[in-house]
Protein backbone atom coordinates (compact mmCIF):
# COMPACT_ATOMS: atom_id res chain seq x y z
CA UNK A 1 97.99 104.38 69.77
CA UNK A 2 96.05 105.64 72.26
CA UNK A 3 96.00 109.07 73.59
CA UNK A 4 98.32 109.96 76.82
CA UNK A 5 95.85 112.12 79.89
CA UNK A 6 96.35 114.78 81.49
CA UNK A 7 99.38 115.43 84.20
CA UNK A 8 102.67 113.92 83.66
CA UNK A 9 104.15 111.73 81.04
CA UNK A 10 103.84 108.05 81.90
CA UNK A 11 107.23 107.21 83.49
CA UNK A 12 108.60 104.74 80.92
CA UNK A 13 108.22 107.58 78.42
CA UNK A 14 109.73 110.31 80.00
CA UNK A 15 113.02 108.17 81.02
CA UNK A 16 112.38 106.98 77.10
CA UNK A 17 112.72 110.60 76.10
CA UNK A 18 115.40 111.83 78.55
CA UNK A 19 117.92 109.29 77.70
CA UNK A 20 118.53 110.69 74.16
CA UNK A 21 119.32 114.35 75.70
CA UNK A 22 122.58 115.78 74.82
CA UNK A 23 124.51 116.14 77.00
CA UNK A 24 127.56 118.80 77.80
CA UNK A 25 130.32 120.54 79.11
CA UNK A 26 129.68 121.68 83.07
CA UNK A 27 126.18 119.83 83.33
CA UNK A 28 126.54 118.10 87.06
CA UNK A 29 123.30 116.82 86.99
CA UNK A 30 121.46 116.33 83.88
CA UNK A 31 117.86 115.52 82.98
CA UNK A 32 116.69 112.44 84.67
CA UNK A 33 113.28 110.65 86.38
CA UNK A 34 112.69 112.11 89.41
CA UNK A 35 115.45 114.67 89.17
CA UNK A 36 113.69 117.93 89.39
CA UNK A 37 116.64 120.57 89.21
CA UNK A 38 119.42 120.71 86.51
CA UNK A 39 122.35 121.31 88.05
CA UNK A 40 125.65 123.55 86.18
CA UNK A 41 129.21 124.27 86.53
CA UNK A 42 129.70 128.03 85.57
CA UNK A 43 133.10 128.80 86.94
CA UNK A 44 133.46 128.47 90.76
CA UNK A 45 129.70 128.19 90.60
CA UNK A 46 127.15 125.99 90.82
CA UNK A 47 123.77 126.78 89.10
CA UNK A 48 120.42 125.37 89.87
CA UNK A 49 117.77 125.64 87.05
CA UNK A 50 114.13 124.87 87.12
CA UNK A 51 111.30 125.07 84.81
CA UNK A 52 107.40 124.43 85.90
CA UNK A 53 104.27 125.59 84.68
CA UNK A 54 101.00 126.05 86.31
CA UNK A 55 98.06 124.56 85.09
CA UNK A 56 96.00 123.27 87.64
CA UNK A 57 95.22 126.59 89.74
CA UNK A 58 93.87 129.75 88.11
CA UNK A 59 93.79 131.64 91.49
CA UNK A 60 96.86 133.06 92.27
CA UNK A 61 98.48 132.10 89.40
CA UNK A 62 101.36 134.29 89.21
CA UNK A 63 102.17 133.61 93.37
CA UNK A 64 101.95 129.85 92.66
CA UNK A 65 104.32 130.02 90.00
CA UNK A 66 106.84 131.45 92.24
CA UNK A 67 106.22 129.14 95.15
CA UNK A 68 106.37 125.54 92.71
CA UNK A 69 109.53 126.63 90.82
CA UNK A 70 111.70 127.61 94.42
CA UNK A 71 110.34 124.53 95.84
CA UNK A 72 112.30 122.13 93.63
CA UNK A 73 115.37 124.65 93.82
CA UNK A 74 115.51 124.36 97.70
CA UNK A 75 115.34 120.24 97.05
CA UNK A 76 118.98 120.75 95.89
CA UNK A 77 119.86 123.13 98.89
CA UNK A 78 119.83 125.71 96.47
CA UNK A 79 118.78 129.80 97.01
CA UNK A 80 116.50 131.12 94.43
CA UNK A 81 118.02 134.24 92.99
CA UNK A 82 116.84 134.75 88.57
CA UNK A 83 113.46 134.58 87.36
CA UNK A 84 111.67 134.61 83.77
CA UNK A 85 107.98 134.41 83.05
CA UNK A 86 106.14 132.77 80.37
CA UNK A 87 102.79 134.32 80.36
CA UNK A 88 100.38 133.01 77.73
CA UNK A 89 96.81 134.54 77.87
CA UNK A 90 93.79 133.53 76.16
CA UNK A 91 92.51 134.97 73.12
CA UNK A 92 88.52 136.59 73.92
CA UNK A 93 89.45 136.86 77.69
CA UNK A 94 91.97 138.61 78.50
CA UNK A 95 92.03 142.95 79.12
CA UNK A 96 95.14 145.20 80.49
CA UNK A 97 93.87 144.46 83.94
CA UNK A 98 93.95 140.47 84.11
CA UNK A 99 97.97 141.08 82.96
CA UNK A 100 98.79 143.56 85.57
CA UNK A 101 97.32 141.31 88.14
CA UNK A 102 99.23 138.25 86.85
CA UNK A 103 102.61 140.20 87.08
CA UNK A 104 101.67 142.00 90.20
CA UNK A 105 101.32 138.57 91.98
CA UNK A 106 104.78 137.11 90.32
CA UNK A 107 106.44 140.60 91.51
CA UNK A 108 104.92 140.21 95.18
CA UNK A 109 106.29 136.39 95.39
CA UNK A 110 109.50 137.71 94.26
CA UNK A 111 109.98 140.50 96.83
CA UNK A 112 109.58 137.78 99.94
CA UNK A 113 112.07 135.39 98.28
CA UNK A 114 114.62 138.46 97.06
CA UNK A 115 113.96 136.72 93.63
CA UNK A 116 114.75 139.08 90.54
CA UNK A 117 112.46 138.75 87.65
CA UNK A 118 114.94 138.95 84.65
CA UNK A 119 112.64 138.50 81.66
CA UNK A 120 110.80 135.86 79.85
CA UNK A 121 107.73 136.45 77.11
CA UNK A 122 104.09 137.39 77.05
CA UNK A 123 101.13 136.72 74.62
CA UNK A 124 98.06 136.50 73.95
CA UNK A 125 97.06 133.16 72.23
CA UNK A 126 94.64 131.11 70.93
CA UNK A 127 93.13 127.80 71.85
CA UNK A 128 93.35 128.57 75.68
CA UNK A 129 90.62 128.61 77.57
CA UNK A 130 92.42 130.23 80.61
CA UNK A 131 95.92 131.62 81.46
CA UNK A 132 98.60 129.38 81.97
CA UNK A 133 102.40 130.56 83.12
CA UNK A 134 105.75 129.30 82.91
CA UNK A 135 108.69 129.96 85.17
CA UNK A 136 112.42 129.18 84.92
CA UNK A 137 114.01 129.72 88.06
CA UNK A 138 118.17 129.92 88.58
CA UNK A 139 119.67 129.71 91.68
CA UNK A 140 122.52 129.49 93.16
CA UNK A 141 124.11 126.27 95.80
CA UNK A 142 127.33 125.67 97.73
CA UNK A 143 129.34 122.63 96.27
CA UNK A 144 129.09 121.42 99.92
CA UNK A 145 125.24 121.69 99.98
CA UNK A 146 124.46 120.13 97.11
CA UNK A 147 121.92 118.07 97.81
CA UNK A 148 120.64 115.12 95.22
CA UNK A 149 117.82 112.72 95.14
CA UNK A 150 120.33 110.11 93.52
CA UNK A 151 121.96 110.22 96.95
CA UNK A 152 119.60 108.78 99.46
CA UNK A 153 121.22 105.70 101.62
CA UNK A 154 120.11 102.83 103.42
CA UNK A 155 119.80 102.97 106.71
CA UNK A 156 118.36 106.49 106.15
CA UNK A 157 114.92 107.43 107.76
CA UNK A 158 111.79 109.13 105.43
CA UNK A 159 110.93 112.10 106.64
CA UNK A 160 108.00 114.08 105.90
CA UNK A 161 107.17 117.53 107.05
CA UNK A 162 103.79 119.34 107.40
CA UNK A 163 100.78 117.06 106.03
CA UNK A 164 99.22 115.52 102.70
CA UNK A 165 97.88 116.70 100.33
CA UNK A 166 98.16 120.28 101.01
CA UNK A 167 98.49 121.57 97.89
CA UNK A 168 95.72 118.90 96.71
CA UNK A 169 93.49 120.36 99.32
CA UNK A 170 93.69 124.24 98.30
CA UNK A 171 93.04 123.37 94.61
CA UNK A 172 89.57 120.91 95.35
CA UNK A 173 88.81 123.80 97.84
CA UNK A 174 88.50 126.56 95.01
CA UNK A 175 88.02 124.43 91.92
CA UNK A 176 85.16 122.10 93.15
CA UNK A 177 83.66 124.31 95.63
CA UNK A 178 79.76 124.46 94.21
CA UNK A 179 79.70 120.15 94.47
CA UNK A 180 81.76 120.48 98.07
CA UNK A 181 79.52 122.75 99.71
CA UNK A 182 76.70 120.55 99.96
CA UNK A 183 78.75 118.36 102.41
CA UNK A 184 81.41 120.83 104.17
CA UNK A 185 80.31 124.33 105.36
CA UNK A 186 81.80 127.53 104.08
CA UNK A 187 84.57 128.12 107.09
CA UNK A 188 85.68 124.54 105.90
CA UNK A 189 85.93 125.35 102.82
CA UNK A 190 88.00 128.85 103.19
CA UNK A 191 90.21 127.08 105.56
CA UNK A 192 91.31 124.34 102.77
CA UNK A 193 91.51 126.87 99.85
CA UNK A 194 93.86 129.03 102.54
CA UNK A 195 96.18 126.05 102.86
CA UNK A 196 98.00 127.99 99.87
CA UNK A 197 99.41 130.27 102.02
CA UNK A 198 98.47 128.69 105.55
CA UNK A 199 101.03 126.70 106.33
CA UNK A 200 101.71 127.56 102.95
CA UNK A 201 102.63 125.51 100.00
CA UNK A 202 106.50 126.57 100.01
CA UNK A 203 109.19 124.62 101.26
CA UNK A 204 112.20 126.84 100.77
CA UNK A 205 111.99 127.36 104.59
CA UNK A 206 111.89 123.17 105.34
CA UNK A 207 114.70 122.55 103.31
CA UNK A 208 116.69 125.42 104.85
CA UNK A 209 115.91 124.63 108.40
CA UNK A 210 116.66 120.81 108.14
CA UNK A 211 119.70 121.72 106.31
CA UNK A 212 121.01 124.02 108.89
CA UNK A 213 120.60 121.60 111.80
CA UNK A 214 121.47 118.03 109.83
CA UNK A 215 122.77 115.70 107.26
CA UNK A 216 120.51 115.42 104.88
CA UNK A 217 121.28 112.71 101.85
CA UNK A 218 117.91 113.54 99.81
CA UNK A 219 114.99 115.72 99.62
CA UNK A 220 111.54 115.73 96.93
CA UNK A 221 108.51 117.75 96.34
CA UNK A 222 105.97 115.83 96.10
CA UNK A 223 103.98 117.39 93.53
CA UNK A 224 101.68 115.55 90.51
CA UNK A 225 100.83 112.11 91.76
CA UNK A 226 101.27 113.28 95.78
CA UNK A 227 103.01 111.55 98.08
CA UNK A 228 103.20 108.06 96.46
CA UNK A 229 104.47 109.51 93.43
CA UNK A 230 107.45 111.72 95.04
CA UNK A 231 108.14 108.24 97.03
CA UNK A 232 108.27 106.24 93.89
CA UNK A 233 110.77 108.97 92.40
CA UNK A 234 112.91 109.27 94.89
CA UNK A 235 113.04 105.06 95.05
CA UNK A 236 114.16 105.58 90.92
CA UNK A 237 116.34 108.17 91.57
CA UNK A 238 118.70 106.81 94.00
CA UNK A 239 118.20 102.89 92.54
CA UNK A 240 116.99 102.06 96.41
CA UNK A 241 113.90 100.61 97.84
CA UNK A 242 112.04 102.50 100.25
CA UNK A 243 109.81 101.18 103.10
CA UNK A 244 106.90 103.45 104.43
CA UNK A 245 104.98 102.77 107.46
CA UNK A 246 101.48 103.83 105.87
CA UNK A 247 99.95 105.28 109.30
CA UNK A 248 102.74 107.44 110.02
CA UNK A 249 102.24 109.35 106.65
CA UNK A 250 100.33 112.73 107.73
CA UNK A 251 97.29 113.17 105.87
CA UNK A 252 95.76 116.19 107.26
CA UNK A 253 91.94 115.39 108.53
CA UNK A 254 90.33 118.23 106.37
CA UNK A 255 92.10 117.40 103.13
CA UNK A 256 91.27 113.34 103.80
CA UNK A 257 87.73 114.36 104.20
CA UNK A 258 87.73 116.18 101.03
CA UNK A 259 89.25 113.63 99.05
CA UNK A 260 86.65 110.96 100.27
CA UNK A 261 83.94 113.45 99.45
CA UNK A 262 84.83 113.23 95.60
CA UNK A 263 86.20 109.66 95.76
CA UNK A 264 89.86 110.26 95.55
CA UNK A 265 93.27 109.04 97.06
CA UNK A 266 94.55 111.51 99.18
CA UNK A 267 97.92 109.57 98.71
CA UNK A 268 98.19 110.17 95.41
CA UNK A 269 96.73 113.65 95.31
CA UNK A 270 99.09 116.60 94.33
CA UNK A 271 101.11 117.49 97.47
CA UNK A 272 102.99 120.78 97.16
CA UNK A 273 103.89 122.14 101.04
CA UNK A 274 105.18 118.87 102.05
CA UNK A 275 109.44 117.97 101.54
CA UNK A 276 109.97 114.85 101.56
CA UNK A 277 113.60 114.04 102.86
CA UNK A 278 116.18 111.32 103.24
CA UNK A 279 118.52 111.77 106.16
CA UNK A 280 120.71 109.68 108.48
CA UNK A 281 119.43 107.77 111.39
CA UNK A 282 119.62 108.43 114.73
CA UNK A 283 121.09 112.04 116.39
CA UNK A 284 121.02 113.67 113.29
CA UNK A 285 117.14 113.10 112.58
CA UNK A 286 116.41 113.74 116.10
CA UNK A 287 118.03 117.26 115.97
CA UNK A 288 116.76 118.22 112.20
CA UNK A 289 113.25 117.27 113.57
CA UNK A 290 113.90 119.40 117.21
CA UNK A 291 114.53 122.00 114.77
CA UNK A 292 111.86 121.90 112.28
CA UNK A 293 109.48 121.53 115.04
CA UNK A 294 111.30 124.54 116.95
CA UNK A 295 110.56 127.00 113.60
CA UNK A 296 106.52 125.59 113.66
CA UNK A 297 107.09 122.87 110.93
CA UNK A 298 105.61 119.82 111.75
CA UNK A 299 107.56 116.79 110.85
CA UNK A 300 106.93 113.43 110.45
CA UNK A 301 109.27 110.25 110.54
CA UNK A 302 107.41 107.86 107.98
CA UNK A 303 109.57 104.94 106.90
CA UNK A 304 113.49 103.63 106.04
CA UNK A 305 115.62 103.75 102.62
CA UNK A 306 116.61 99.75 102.65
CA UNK A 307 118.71 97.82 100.38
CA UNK A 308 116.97 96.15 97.80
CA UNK A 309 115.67 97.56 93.82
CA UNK A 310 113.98 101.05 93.13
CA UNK A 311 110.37 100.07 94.70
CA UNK A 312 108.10 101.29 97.17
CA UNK A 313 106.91 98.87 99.98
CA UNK A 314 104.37 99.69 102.90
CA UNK A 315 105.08 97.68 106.11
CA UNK A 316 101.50 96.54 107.39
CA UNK A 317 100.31 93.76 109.80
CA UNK A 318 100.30 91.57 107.03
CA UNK A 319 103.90 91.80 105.83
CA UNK A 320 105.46 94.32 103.41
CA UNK A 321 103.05 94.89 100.31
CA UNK A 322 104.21 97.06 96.90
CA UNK A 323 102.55 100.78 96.90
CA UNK A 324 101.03 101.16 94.07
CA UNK A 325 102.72 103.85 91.78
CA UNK A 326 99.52 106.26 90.60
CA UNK A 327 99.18 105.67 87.00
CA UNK A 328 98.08 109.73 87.48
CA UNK A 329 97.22 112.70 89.59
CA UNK A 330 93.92 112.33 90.81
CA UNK A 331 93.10 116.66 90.52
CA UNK A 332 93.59 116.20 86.81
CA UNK A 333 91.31 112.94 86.45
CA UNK A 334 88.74 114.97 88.53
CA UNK A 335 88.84 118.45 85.94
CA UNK A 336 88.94 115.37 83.32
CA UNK A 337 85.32 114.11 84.85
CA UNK A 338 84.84 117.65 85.23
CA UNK A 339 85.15 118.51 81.71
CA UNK A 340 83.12 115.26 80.21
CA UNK A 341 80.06 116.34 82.37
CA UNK A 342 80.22 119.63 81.00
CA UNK A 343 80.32 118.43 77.22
């Protein structure tokens, strides 16, 4: 049997692992493919939970971990209110300093979102070779916002907002930056890493706007695997087939020529700053689109939910052809190349 790579779990195996979870009293929405948020009944109230770890970026680490864990919350409507922190730090590296830093930038993330850190565990370890953090976020949605990626429709339009890969970008910016700089000068380069925080990598504010000015059946952050990927899960999720008009899909000119400069797909590069939503045509998409664009959110009508099996089908000059799903995140095959050249 042969070893699984880096990133996520093949799909067959995760749904083959999910489908013997227990189950319970209040769960609303249970572990799943492409379901990113648990969902629970506590009374009158309905809880959002999320756990995500970071383990591509080391810069930032403790502000990313804030950022990737509210993004999936607001894909349920949901307002981030509980934190805890899993903080494992490697054994020969780490001093007082690197932990205060860590937890400084987790504390600052907090503040902007009015997030409360409520606890969680630290340790040093061994076998690491650098930090890595783990976040369980709880929040807190309106029965009548509830939004789930089970529910996109046909007839609804794909929306997309900001650009691809953002995220992807930032990390190949900072990570790879000694084999870029031969080919992209340094203002390039500082531009791309700043994509973090310029437009940002957080989508709390996307989902909140679209929300407040529209129907919206469906929304996913496209994360591991980029866009393709988060289409592909959403087309699971809600059984439906989704059609994507391929030049309509925003790939932002920097990040594209960064991607062709170390031979990836920006499609299927990790894509954090982007929502992808499902929402009814016509009116409604104009006026959640008016709006996005109204708060400086660039947004992007891409493609259709249709009727048909979970699949993912671009519409070209040549008729509609299947979209590849990526077998994995092409930031983790890179540190994977990364790492062999090293040994």
């Amino acid at each position: 049997m042969s070893n699984i790579p880096v990133g996520k779990l093949p799909p067959a195996l995760l749904a083959q692992l999910l489908a013997g979870a227990p189950g319970g009293p209040g769960v609303v929405m249970g572990p799943a493919p492409g379901i990113d948020c648990a969902i629970i009944r506590v009374g009158d109230t309905l809880l959002a939970l999320k756990s995500d770890p970071i383990t591509f970026a080391t810069n930032d680490l403790g502000w990313y971990l804030v950022q990737v864990n509210a993004n999936d919350l607001a894909t349920v409507g949901a307002v981030p209110r509980w934190l805890l922190v899993t903080l494992l730090l490697p054994d020969g590296a780490t001093d007082a300093a690197l932990a205060i830093t860590l937890m400084e930038q987790v504390y600052a993330a907090c503040r902007k979102m009015d997030i409360a850190v409520v606890g969680g565990h630290t340790e040093v370890t061994y076998g690491l070779e650098r930090p890595l953090a783990v976040g369980t976020l709880i929040g807190e949605v309106a029965e009548d916002r509830l939004v789930s990626p089970c529910d996109a429709m046909p007839g609804d339009r794909l929306l997309l907002t900001k650009g691809v890969p953002l995220e992807g970008a930032a990390i190949l910016a900072r990570e790879f930056r000694d084999e870029l700089q031969r080919q992209f000068t340094a203002a390039e380069l500082d531009e791309a890493a700043g994509y973090l925080h310029d437009p940002g990598i957080s989508v709390l504010r996307d989902a909140q706007v679209a929300q407040a000015h529209g129907t919206v059946h469906a929304m996913h952050d496209p994360t591991e695997g980029g866009i393709a990927t988060a289409l592909w899960e959403l087309a699971e999720a809600s059984g439906r087939a989704l059609l994507v008009e391929p030049d309509a899909i925003p790939v932002l000119p920097l990040a594209a020529r960064l991607c062709a400069a170390l031979g990836i797909d920006p499609l299927a590069t990790i894509a954090s700053g982007a929502l992808l939503l499902a929402a009814p045509a016509g009116d409604n998409v104009a006026a959640i689109r008016a709006a996005l664009q109204r708060a400086g959110i660039a947004c992007h009508d891409i493609g259709q939910v249709v009727e048909g099996e979970a699949a993912v089908w671009l519409e070209t000059e040549d008729g509609r052809l299947p979209l590849a799903r990526p077998a994995r995140d092409e930031v983790a095959r890179l540190f994977d190349r990364q790492e062999n050249l090293q040994r």
